[in-house]
C-alpha atoms as a PDB file:
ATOM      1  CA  UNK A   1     -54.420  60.337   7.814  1.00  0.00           C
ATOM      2  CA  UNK A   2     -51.004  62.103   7.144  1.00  0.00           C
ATOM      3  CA  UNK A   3     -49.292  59.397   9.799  1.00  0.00           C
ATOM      4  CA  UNK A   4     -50.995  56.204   7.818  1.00  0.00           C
ATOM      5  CA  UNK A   5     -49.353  58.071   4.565  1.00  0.00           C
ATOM      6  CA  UNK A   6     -46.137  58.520   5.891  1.00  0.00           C
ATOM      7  CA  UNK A   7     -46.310  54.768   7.290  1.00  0.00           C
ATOM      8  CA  UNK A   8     -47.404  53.929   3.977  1.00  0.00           C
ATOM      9  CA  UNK A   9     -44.928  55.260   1.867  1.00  0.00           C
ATOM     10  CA  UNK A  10     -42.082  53.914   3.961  1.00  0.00           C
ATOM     11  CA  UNK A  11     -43.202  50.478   3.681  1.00  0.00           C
ATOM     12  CA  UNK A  12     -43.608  51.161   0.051  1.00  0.00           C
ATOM     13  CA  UNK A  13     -40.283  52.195  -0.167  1.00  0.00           C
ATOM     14  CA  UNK A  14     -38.770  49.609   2.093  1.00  0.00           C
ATOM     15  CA  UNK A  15     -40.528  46.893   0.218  1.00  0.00           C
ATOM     16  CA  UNK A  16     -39.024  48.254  -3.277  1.00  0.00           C
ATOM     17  CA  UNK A  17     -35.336  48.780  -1.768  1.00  0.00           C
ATOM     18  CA  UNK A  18     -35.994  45.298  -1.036  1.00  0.00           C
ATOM     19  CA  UNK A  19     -36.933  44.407  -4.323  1.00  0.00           C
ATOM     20  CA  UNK A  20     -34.285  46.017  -5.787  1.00  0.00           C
ATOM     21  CA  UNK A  21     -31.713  44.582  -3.376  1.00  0.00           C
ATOM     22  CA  UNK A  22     -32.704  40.987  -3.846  1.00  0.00           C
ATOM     23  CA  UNK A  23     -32.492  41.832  -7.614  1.00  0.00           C
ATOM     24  CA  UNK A  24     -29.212  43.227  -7.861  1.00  0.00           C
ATOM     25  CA  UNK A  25     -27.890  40.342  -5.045  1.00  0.00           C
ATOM     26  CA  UNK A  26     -29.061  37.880  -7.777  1.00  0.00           C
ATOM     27  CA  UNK A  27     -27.578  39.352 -10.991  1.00  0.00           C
ATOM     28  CA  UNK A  28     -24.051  39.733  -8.681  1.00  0.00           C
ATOM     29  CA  UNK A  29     -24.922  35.863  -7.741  1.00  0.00           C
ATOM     30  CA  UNK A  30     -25.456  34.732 -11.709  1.00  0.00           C
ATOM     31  CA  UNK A  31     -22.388  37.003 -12.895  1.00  0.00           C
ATOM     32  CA  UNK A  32     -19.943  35.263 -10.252  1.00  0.00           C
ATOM     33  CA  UNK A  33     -21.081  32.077 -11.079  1.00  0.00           C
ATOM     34  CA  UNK A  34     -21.131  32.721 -14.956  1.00  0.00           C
ATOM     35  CA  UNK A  35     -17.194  33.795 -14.636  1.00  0.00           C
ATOM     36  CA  UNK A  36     -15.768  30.451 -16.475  1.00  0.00           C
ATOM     37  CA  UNK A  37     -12.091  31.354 -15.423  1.00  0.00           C
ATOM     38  CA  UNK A  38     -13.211  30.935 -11.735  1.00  0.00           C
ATOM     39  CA  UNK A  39     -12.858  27.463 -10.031  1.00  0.00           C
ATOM     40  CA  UNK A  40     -16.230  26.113  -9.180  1.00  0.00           C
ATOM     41  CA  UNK A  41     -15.657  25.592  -5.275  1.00  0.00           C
ATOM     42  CA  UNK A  42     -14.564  29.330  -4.903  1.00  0.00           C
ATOM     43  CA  UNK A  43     -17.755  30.173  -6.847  1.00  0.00           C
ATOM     44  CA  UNK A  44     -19.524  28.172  -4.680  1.00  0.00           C
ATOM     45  CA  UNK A  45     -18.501  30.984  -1.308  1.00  0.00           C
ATOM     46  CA  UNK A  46     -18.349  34.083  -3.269  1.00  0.00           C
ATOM     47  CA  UNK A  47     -21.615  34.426  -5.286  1.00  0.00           C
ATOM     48  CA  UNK A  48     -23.854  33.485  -2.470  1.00  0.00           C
ATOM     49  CA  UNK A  49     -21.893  35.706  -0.123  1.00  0.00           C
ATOM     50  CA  UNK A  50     -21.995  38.423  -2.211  1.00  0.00           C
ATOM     51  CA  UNK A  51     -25.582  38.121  -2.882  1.00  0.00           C
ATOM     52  CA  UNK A  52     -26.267  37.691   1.036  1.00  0.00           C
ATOM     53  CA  UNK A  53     -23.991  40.900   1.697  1.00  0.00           C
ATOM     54  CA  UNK A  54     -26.209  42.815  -0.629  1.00  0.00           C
ATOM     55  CA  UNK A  55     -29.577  42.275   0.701  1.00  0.00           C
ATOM     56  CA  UNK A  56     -27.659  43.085   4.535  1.00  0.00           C
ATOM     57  CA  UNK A  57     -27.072  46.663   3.211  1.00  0.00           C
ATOM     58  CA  UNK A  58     -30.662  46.646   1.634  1.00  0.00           C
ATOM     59  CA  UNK A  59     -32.389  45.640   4.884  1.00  0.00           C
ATOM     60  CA  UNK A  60     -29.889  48.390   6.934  1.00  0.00           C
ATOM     61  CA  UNK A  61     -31.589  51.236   4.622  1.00  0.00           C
ATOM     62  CA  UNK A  62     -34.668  49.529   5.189  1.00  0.00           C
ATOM     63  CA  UNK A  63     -34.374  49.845   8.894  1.00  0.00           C
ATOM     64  CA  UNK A  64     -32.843  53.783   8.517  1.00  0.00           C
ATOM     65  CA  UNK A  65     -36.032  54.756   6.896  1.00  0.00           C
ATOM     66  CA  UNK A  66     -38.000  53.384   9.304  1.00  0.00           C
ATOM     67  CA  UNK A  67     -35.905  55.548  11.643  1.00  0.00           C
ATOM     68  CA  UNK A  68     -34.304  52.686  13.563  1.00  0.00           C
ATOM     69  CA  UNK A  69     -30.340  53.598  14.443  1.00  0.00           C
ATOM     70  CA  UNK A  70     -28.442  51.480  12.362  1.00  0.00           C
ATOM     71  CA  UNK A  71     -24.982  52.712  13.580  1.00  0.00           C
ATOM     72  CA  UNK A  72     -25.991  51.181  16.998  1.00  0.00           C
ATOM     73  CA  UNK A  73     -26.636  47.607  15.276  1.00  0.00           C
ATOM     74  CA  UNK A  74     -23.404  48.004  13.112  1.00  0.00           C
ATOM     75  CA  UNK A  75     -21.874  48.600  16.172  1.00  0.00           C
ATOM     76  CA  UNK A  76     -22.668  45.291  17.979  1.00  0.00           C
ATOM     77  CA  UNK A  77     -22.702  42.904  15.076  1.00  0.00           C
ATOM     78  CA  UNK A  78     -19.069  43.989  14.226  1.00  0.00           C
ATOM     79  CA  UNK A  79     -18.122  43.370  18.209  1.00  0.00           C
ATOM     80  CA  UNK A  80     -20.268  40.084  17.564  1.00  0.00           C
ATOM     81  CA  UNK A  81     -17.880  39.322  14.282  1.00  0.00           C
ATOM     82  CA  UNK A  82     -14.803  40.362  16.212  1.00  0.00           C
ATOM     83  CA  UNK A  83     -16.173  38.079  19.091  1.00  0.00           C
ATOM     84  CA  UNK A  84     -16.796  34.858  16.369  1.00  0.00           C
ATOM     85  CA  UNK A  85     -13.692  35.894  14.388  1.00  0.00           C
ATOM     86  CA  UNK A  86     -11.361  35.428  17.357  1.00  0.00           C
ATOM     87  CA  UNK A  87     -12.693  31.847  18.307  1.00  0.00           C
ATOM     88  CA  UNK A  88     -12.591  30.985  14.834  1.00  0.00           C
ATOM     89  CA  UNK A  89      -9.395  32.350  13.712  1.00  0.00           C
ATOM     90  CA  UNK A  90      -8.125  28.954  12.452  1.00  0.00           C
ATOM     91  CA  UNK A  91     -11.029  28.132  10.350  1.00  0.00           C
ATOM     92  CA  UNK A  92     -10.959  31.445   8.983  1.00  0.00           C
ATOM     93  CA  UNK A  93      -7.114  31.232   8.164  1.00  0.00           C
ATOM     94  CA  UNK A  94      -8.005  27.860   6.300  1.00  0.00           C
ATOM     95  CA  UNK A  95     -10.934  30.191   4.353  1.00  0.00           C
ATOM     96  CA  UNK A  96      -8.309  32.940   3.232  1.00  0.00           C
ATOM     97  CA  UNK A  97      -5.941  30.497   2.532  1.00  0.00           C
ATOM     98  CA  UNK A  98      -8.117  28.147   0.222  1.00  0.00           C
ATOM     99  CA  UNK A  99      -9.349  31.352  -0.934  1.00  0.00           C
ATOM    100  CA  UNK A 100      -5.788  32.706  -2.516  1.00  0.00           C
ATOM    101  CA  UNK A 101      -5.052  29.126  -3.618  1.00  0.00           C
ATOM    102  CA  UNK A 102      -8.138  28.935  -5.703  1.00  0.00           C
ATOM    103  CA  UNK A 103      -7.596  32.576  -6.965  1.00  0.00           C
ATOM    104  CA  UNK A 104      -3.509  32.229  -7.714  1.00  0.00           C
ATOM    105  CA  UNK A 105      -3.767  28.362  -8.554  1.00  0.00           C
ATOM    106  CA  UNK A 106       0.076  27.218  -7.335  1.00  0.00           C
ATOM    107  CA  UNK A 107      -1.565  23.395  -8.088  1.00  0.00           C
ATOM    108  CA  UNK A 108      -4.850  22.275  -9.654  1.00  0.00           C
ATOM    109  CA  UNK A 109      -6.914  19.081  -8.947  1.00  0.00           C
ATOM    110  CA  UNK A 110      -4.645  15.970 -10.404  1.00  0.00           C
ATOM    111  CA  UNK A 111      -1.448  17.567 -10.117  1.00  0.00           C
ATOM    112  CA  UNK A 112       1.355  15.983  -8.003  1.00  0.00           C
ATOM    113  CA  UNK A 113       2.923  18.111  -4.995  1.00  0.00           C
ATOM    114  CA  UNK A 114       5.038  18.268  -2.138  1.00  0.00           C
ATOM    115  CA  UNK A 115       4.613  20.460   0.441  1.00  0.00           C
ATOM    116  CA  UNK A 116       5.587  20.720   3.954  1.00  0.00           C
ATOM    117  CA  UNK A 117       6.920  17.244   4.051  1.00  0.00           C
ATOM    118  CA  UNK A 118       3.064  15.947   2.329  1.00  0.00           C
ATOM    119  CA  UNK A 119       3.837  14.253  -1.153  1.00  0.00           C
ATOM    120  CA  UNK A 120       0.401  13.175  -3.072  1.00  0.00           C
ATOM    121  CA  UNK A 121      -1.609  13.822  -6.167  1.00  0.00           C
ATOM    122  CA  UNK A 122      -4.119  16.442  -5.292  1.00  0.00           C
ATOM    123  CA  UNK A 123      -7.972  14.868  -5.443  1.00  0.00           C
ATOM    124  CA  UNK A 124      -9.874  18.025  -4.638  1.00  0.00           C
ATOM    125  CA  UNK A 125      -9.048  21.770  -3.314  1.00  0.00           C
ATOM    126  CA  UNK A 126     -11.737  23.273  -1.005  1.00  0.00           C
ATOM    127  CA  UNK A 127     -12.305  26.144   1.071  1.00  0.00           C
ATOM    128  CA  UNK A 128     -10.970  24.790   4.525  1.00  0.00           C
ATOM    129  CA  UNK A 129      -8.820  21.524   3.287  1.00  0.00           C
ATOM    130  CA  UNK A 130      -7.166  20.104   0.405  1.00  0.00           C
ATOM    131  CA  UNK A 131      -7.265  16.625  -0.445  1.00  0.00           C
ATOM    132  CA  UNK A 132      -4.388  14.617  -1.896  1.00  0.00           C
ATOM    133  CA  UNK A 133      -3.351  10.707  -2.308  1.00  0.00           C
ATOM    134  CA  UNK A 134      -0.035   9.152  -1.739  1.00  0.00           C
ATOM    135  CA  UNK A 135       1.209   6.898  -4.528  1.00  0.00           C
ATOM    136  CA  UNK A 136       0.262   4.048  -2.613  1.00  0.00           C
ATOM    137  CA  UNK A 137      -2.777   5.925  -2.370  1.00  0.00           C
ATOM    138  CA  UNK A 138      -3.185   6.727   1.636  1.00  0.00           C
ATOM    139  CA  UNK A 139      -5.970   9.356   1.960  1.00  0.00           C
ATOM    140  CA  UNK A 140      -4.464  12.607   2.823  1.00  0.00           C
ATOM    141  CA  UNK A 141      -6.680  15.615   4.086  1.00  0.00           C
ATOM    142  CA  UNK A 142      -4.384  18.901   4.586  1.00  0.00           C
ATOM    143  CA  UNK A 143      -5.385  22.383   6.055  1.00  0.00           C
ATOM    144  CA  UNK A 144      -5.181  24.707   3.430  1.00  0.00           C
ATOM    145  CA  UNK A 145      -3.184  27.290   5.693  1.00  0.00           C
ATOM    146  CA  UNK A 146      -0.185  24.602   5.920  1.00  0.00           C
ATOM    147  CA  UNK A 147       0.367  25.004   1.913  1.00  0.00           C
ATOM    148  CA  UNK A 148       0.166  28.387   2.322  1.00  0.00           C
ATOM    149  CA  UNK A 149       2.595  29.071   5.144  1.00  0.00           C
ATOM    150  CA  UNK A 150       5.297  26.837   2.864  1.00  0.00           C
ATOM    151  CA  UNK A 151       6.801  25.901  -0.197  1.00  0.00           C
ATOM    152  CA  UNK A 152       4.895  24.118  -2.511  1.00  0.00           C
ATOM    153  CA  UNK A 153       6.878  22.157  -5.416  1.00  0.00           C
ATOM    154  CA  UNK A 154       4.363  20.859  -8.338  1.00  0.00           C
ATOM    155  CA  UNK A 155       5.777  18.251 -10.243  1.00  0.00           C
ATOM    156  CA  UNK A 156       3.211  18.518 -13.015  1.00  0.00           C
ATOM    157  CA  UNK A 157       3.079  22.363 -13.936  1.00  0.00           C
ATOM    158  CA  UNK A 158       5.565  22.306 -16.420  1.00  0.00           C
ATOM    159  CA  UNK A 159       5.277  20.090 -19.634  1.00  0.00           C
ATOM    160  CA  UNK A 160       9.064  19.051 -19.823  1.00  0.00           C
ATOM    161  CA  UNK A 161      11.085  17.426 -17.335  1.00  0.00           C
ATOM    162  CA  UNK A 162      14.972  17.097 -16.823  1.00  0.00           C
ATOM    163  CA  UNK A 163      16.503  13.812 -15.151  1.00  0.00           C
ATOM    164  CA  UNK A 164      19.666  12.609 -14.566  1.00  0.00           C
ATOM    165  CA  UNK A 165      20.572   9.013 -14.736  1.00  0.00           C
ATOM    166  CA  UNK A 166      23.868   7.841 -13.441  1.00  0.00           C
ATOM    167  CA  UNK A 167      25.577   4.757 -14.318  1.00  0.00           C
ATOM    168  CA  UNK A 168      28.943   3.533 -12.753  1.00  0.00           C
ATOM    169  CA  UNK A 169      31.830   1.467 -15.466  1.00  0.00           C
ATOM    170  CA  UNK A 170      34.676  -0.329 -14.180  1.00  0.00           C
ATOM    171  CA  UNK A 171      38.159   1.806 -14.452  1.00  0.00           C
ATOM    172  CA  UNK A 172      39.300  -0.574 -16.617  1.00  0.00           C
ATOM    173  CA  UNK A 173      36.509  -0.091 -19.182  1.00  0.00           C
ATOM    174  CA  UNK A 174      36.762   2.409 -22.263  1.00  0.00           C
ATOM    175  CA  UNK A 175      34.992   5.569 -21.307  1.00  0.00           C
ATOM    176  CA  UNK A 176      33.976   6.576 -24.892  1.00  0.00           C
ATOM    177  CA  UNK A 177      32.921   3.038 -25.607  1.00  0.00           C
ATOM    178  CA  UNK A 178      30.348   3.132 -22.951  1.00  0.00           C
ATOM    179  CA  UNK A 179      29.403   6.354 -24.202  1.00  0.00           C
ATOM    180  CA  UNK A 180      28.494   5.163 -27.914  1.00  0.00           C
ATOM    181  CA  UNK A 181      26.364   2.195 -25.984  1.00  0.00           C
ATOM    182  CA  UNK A 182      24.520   4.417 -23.952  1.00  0.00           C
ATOM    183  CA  UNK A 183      23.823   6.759 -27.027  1.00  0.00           C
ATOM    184  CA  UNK A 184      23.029   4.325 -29.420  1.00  0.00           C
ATOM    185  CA  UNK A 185      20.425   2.872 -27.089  1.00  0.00           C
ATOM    186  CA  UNK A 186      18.432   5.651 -26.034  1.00  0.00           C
ATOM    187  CA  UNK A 187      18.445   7.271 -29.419  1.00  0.00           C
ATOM    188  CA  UNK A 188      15.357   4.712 -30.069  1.00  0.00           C
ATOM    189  CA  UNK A 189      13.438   5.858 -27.504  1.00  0.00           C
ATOM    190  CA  UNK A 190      10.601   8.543 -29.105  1.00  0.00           C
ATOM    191  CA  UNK A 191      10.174  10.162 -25.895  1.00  0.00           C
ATOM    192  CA  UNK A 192      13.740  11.868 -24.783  1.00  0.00           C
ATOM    193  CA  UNK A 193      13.274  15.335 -26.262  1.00  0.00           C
ATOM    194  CA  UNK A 194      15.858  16.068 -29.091  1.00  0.00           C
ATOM    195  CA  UNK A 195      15.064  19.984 -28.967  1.00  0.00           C
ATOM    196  CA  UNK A 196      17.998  22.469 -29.201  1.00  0.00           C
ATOM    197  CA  UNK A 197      19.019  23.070 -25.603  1.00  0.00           C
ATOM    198  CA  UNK A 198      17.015  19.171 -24.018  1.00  0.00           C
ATOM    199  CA  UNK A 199      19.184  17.095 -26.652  1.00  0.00           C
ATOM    200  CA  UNK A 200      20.705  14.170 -24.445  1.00  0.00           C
ATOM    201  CA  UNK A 201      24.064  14.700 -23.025  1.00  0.00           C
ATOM    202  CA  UNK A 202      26.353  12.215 -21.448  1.00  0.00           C
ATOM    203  CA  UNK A 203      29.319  13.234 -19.211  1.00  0.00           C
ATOM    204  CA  UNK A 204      31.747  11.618 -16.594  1.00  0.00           C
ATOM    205  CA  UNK A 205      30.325  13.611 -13.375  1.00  0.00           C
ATOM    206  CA  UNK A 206      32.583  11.342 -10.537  1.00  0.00           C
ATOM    207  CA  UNK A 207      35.581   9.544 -10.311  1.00  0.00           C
ATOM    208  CA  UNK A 208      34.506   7.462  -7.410  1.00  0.00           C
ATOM    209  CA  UNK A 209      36.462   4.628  -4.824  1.00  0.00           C
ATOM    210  CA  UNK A 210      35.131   2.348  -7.484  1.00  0.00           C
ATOM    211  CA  UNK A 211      34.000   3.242 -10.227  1.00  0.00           C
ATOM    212  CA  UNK A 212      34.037   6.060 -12.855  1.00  0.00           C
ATOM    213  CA  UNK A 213      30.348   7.566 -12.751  1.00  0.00           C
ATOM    214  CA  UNK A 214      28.761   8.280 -16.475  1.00  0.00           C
ATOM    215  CA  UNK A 215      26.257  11.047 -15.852  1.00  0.00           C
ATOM    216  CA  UNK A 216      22.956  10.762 -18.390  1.00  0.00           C
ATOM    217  CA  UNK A 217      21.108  14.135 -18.896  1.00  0.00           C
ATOM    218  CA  UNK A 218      17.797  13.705 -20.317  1.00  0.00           C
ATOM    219  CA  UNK A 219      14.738  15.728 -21.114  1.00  0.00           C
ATOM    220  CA  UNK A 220      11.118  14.510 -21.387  1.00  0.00           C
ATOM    221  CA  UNK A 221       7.655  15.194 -21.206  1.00  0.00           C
ATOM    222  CA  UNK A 222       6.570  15.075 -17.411  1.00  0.00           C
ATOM    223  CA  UNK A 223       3.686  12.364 -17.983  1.00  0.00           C
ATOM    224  CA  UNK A 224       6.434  10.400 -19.382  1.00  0.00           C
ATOM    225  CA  UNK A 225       9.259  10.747 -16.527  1.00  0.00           C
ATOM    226  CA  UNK A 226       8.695   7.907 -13.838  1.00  0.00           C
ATOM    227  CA  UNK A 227       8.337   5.368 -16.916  1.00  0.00           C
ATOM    228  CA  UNK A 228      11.270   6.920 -19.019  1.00  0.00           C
ATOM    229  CA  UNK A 229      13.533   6.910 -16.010  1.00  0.00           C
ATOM    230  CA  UNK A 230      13.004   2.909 -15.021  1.00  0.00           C
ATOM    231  CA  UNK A 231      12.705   2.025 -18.892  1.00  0.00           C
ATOM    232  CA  UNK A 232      15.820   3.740 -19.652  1.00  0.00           C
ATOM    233  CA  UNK A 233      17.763   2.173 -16.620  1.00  0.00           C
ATOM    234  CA  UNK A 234      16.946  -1.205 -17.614  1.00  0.00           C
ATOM    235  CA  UNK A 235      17.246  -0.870 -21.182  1.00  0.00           C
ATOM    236  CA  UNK A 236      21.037   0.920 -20.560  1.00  0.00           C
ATOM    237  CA  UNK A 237      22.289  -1.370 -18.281  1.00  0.00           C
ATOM    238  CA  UNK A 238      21.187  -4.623 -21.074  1.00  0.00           C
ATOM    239  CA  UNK A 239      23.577  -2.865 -23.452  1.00  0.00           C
ATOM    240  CA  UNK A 240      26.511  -2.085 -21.369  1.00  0.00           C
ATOM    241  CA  UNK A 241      26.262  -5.905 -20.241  1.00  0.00           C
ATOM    242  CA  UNK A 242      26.149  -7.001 -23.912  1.00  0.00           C
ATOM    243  CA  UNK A 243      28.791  -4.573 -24.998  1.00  0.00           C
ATOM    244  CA  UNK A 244      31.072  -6.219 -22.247  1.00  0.00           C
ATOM    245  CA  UNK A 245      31.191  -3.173 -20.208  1.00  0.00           C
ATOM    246  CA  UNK A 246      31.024  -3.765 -16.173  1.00  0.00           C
ATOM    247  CA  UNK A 247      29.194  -1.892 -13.656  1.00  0.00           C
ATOM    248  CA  UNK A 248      31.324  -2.686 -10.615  1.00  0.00           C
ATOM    249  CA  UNK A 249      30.317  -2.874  -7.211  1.00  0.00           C
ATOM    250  CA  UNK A 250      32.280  -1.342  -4.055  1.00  0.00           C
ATOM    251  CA  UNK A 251      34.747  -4.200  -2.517  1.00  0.00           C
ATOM    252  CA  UNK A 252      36.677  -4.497   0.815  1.00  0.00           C
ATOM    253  CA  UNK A 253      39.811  -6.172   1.065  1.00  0.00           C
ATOM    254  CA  UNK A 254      40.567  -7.542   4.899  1.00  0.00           C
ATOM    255  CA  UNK A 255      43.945  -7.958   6.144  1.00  0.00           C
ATOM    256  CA  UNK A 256      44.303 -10.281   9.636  1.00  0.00           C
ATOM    257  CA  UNK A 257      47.181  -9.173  11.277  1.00  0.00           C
ATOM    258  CA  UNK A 258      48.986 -10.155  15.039  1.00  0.00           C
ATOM    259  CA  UNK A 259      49.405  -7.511  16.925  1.00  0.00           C
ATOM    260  CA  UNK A 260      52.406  -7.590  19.648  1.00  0.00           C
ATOM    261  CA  UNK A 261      50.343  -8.529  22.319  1.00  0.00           C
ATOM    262  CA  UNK A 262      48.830 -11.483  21.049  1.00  0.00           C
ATOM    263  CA  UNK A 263      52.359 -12.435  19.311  1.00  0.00           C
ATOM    264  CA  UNK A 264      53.973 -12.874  22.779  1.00  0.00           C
ATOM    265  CA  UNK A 265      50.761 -15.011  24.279  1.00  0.00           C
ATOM    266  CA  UNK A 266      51.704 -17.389  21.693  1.00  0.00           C
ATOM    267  CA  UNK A 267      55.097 -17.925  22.584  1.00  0.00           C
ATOM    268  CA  UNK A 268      54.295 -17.575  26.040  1.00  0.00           C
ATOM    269  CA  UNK A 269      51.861 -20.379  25.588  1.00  0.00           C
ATOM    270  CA  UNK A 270      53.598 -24.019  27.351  1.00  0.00           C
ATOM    271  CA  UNK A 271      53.947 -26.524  25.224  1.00  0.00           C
ATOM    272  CA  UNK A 272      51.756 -29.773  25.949  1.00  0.00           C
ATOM    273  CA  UNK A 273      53.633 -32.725  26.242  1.00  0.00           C
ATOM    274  CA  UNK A 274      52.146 -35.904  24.160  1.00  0.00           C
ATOM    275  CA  UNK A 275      50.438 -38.644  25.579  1.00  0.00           C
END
């Protein structure tokens, strides 16, 4: 009678460790997911993990009470991990990598990057792979553990944007002519930022072979710099035409000359005599 007691209250109190185990594994599971601040694919690993790791540790007691050596299992599922993380040590470099990227957030989903040579608007982040699109929209699928390992430039975290426009006038054209022109014409254009320190600013940056080079320094939002910058070129180089200022092109000039050699062929030559 004592044994079926003991027996008894061991499952009794396995059964409520359990209980309790499953419980807690669940709250963990609804807190993680609950945790707005946290992207939803790194929810998606964590809270069942967690809740998963809890119930483990549950079912270990479990097993101590009922006297089984637990240090012996620990023992051979660790080996067993070691065994599955060596195999696997790619995959699991993609996990921890996705993992830190979800946590520290260098990009989010719609932002535009570069990285590692990859250029692309970024479609989705997972655990194992990010996916991204080219502008010409080619599907790209990256490792996570390449962003990682390398710079990562992200065209879209910032709200304003700097660009510099250059536009070449003939040496023979006034320089602070071509300045009012190019002034006066983007000064209509709502989106170049007039803030204190992003006002426009127009300089001479090169005297080049054939041309002197006006440099155009402009600030804008970023959604608004791919269609600023062509706008702004097109719209410029109307007014310099209609303000009579060139935009030259590079020329050659070719000079033919004899050398010696062929100078002495020539008078070398016989003359023919005529029919």
């Amino acid at each position: 009678m004592e044994y079926f007691i003991a027996v008894a209250t061991n499952v009794i109190i396995a059964g409520l460790v359990l209980i309790v185990g499953w419980t807690i594994g669940k709250y963990v599971n609804k807190t993680i997911n609950g945790i707005e601040k946290l992207d939803n694919t790194l929810k998606s690993f964590l809270a069942p993990s967690a809740k998963y790791v809890i119930f483990a540790l549950s079912l270990l007691i479990v097993l101590q009470q009922f006297g089984v050596q637990t240090t012996s299992l620990l023992a051979i599922f660790g080996a067993a991990g070691l065994a599955i993380g060596l195999a696997l040590q790619g995959t699991l470099s993609n996990v921890s990598a996705g993992m830190m990227l979800l946590i520290l957030r260098p990009f989010n989903v719609g932002d535009f990057i570069s990285s590692g040579g990859t250029t692309g608007t970024v479609k989705t982040i997972g655990l194992f792979a990010t996916e991204m699109a080219t502008p010409d929209n080619i599907y790209i699928f990256v490792p996570n553990s390449n962003l990682w390992n390398t710079d990562i430039q992200n065209f879209s975290r910032n709200d304003t944007r700097r660009q510099d426009l250059v536009f070449g006038i003939s040496y023979n054209d006034d320089i602070n002519k071509a300045f009012k022109t190019i002034e006066k014409t983007i000064s209509k254009d709502e989106r170049i930022s007039s803030e204190e320190g992003k006002a426009p600013q127009i300089m001479v940056t090169n005297l080049g072979e054939s041309s002197v080079d006006i440099t155009l320094r402009i600030w804008s939002a970023g959604s608004d710099f791919a269609a600023l910058k062509v706008d702004t070129m097109k719209i410029v180089k109307e007014a310099l035409d209609k303000d009579g200022i060139s935009i030259p092109y590079p020329t050659r000039t070719i000079e033919m000359v004899e050398t010696a050699n062929e100078v002495s062929k020539t008078k070398a030559a016989p003359k023919k005599k005529a029919a």
